[in-house]
Structure formats: C-alpha cells, structure tokens
C-alpha atoms as a PDB file:
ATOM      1  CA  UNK A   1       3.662   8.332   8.953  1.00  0.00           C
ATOM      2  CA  UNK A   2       0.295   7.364   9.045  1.00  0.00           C
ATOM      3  CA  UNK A   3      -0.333   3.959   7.340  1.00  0.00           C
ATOM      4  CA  UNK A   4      -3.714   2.229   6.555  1.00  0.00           C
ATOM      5  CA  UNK A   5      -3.431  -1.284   6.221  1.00  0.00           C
ATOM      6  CA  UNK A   6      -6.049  -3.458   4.803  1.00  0.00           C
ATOM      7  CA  UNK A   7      -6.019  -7.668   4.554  1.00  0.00           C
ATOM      8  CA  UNK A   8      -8.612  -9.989   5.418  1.00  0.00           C
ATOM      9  CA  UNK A   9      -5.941 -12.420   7.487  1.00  0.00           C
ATOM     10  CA  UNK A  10      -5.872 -10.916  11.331  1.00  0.00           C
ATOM     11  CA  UNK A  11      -2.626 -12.434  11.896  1.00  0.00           C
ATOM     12  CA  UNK A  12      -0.716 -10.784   8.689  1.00  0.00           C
ATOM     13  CA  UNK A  13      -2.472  -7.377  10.322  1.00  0.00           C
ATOM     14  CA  UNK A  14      -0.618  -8.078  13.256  1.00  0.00           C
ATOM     15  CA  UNK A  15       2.535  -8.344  11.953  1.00  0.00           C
ATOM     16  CA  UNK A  16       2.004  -5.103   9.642  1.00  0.00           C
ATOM     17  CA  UNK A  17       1.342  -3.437  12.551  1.00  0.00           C
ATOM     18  CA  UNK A  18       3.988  -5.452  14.648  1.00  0.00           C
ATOM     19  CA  UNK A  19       7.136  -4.271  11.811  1.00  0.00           C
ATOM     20  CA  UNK A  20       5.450  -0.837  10.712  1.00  0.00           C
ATOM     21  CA  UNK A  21       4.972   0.270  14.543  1.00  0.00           C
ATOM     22  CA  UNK A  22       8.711  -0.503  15.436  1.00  0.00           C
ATOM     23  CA  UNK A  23       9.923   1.990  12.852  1.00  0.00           C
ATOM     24  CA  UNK A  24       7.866   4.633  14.143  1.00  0.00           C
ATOM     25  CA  UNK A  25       4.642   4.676  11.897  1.00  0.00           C
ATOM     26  CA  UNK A  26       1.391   4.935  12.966  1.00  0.00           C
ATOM     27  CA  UNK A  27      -0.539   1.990  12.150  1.00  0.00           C
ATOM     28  CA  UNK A  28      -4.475   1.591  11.552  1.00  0.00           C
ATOM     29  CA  UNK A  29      -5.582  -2.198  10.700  1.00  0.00           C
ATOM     30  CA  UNK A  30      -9.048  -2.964   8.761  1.00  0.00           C
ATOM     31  CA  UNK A  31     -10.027  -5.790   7.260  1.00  0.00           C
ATOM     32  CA  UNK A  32     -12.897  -4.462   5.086  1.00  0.00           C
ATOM     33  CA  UNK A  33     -11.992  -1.349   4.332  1.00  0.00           C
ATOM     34  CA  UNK A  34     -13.372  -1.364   0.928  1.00  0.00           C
ATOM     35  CA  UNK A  35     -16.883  -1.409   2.284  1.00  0.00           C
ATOM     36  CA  UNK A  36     -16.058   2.001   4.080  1.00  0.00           C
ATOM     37  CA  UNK A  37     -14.788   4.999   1.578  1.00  0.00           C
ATOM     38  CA  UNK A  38     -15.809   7.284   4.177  1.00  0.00           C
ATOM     39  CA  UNK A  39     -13.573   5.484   6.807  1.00  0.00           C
ATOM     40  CA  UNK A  40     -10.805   5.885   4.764  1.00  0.00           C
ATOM     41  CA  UNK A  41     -10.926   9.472   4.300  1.00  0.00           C
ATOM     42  CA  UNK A  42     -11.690  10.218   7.875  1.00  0.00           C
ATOM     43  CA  UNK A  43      -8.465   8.124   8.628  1.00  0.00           C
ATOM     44  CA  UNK A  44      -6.303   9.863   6.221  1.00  0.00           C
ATOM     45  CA  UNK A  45      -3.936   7.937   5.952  1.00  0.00           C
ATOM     46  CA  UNK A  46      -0.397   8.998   4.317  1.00  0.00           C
ATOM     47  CA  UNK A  47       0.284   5.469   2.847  1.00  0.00           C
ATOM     48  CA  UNK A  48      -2.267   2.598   2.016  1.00  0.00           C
ATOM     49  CA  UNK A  49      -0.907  -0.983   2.345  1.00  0.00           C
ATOM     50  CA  UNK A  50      -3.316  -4.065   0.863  1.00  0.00           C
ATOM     51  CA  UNK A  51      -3.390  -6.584  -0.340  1.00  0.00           C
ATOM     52  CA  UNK A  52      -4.793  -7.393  -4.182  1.00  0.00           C
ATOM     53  CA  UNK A  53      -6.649 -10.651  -3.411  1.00  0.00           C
ATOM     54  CA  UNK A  54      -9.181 -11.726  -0.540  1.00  0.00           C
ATOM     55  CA  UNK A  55      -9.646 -15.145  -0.402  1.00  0.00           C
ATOM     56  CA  UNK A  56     -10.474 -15.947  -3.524  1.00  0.00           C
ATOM     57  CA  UNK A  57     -11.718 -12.514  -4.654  1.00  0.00           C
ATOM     58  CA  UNK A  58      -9.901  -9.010  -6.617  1.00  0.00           C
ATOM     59  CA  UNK A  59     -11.389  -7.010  -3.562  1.00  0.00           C
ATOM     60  CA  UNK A  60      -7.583  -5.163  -3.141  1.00  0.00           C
ATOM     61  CA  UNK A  61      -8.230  -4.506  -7.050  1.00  0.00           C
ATOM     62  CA  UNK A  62     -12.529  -2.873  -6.704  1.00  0.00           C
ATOM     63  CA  UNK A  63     -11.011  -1.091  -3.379  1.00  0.00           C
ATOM     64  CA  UNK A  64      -8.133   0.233  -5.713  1.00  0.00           C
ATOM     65  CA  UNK A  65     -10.349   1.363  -8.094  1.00  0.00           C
ATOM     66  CA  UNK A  66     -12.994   2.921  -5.440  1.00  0.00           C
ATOM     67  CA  UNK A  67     -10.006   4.857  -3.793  1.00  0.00           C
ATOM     68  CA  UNK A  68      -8.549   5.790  -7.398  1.00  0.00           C
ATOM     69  CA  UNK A  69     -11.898   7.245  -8.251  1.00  0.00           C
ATOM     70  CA  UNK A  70     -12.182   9.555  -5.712  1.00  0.00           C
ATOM     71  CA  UNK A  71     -10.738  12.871  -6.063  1.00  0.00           C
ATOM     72  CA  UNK A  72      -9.570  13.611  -1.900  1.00  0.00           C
ATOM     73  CA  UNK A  73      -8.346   9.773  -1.964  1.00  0.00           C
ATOM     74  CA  UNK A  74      -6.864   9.453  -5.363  1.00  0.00           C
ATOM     75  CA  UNK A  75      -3.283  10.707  -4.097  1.00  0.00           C
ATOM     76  CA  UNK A  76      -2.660   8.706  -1.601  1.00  0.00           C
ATOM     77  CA  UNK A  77      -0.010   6.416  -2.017  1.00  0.00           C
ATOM     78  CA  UNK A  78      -0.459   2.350  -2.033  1.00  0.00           C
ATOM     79  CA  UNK A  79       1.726  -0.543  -1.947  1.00  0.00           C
ATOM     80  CA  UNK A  80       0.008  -3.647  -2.940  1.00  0.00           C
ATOM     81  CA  UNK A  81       1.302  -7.055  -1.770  1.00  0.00           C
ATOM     82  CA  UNK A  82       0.368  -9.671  -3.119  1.00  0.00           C
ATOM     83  CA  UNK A  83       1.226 -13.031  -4.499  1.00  0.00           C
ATOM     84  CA  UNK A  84      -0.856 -12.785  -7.327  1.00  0.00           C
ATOM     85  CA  UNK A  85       2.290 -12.356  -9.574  1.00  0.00           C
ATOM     86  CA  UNK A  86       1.089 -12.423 -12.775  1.00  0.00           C
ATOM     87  CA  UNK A  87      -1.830 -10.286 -12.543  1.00  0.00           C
ATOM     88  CA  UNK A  88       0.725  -7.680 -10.997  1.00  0.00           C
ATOM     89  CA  UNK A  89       2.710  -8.298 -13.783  1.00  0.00           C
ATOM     90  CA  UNK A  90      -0.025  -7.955 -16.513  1.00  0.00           C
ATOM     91  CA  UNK A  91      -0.499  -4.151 -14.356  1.00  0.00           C
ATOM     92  CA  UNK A  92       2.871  -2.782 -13.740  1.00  0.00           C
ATOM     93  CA  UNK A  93       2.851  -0.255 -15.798  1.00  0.00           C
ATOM     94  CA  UNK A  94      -1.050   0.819 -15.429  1.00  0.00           C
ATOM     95  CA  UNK A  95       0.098   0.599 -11.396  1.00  0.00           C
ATOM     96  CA  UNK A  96       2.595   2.712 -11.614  1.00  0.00           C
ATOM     97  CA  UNK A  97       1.017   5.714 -13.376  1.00  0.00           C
ATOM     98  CA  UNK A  98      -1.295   5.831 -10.748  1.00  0.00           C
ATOM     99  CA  UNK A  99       1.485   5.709  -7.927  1.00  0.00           C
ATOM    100  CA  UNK A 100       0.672   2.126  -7.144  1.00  0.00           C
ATOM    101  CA  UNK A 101       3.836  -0.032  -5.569  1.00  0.00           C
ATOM    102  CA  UNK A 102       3.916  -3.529  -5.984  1.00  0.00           C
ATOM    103  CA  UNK A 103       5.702  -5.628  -3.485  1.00  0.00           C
ATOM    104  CA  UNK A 104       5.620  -9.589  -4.471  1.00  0.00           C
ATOM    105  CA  UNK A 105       4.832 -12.086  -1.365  1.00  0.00           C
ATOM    106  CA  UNK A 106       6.758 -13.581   0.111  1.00  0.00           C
ATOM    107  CA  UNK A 107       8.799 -11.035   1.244  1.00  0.00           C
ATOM    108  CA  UNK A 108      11.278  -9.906   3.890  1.00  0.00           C
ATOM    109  CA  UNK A 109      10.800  -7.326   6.478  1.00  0.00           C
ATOM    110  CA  UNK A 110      13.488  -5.339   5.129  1.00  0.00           C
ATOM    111  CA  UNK A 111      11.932  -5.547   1.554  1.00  0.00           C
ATOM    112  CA  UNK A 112       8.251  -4.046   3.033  1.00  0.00           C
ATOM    113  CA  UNK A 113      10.333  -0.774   4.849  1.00  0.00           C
ATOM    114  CA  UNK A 114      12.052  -0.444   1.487  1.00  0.00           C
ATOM    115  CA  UNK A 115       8.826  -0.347  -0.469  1.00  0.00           C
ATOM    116  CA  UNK A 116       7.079   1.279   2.088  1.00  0.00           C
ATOM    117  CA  UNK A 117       9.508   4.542   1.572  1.00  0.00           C
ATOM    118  CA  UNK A 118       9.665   4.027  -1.845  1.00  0.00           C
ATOM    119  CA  UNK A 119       6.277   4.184  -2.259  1.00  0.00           C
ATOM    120  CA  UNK A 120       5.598   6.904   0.477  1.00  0.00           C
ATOM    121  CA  UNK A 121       8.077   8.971  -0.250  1.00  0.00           C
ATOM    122  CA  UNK A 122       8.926   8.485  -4.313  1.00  0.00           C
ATOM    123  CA  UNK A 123      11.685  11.578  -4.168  1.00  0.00           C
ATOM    124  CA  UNK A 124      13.920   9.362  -2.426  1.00  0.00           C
ATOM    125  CA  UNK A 125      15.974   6.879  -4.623  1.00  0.00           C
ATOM    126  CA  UNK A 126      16.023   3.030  -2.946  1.00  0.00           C
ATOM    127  CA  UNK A 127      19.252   3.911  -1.139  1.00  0.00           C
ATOM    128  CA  UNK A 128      17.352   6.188   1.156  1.00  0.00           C
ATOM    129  CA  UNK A 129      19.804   9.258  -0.643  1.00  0.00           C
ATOM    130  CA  UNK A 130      17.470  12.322  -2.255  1.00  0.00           C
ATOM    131  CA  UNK A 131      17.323  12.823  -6.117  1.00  0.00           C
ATOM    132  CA  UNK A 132      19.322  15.634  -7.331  1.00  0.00           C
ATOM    133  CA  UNK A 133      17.133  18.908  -8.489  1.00  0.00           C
ATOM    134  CA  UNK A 134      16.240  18.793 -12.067  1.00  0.00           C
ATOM    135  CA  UNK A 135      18.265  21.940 -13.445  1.00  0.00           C
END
C-alpha cells in the first residue's frame, strides 16, 4: 500500500517510514504537504497518515479540510495521530463520517499497523478476519 505521511518532526518521519516499510508499504514522507494539493494527488496515495497539530498550529486540521474538499482526494483514507486528545475527542464522530481514524499518541507500533488496516482497509474487523456479507 501506498502511504503518504505528513509531520513536521523529521525524526517521527523516519520512524513512519522505518515501521510502515518493514511491513511492506510503500512509504512517501513530507513535511508540508498541506502547501502542495497538487503533490498529493500526483502521489496518490492509498492511505494518508498526519498528524493534527504542527508545532503549535491545527495545520493536520486546514490540510484535512483542503484534502476533504477536493473531490479526486476526498476518498482517501487518513489516520490522524495526534496527542491533541480532546480536540479528537470533541471530533470523533464528525471524523469518522468522513473516514477519518484517530490514533491517540503515544502509541505502540503494533497499535499504528492496527489502525493503519483499520483505517485502510475498513471491511476488515480489528482481528484482521473479513465482515460477513450483509444478506
């Protein structure tokens, strides 16, 4: 899977790309992605990973909203991590209707591959087992 992720810390990059590249995914860093639609779409990425704050700005939020906006980005899946708990709190549910994952820092590596296929790939359940059909 292709996976965009976007943080303004070059050593958390590193380690996204570090975990995410063991398992297999393809991994493109960027720091200010939200300056650069256009990047993102030529990227096309199958998952977005970023975080909601930037030092002490909502930049993960306005590049949420920019990719959210746009009709050939709008369906790409994200997982925010942050540690800006209540603010993810206050959004859960908004978040979620738009296919927006939130994963709460600190976290484990196992807990980022878990949220990472949630989020990717929603038909599977958390154990990694497919849904049944709806009859």
């Amino acid at each position: 899977m292709r996976i965009l992720v976007v943080n303004d810390t070059q050593e958390i990059l590193e380690l996204f790309r570090e975990i995410l590249s063991d398992e297999g995914h393809e991994v493109i860093l960027d720091t200010y992605a939200i300056h650069d639609m256009d990047a993102v779409e030529q990227a096309r990425p199958e998952l977005i990973i970023l975080d909601y704050m930037f030092g002490e700005e909502k930049l993960g939020w306005q590049f949420l909203q920019k990719l959210k906006m746009k009709r050939v980005t709008a369906d790409i899946p994200v997982l925010v991590c942050t540690g800006a708990v209540q603010q993810a709190h206050d959004m859960e549910s908004y978040l979620k209707s738009k296919n927006v994952q939130v994963l709460l820092k600190p976290f484990e590596i196992d807990d980022l591959l878990r949220a990472v296929d949630r989020t990717a790939r929603p038909e599977l359940t958390s154990g990694g087992v497919p849904k049944p059909p709806d009859d």
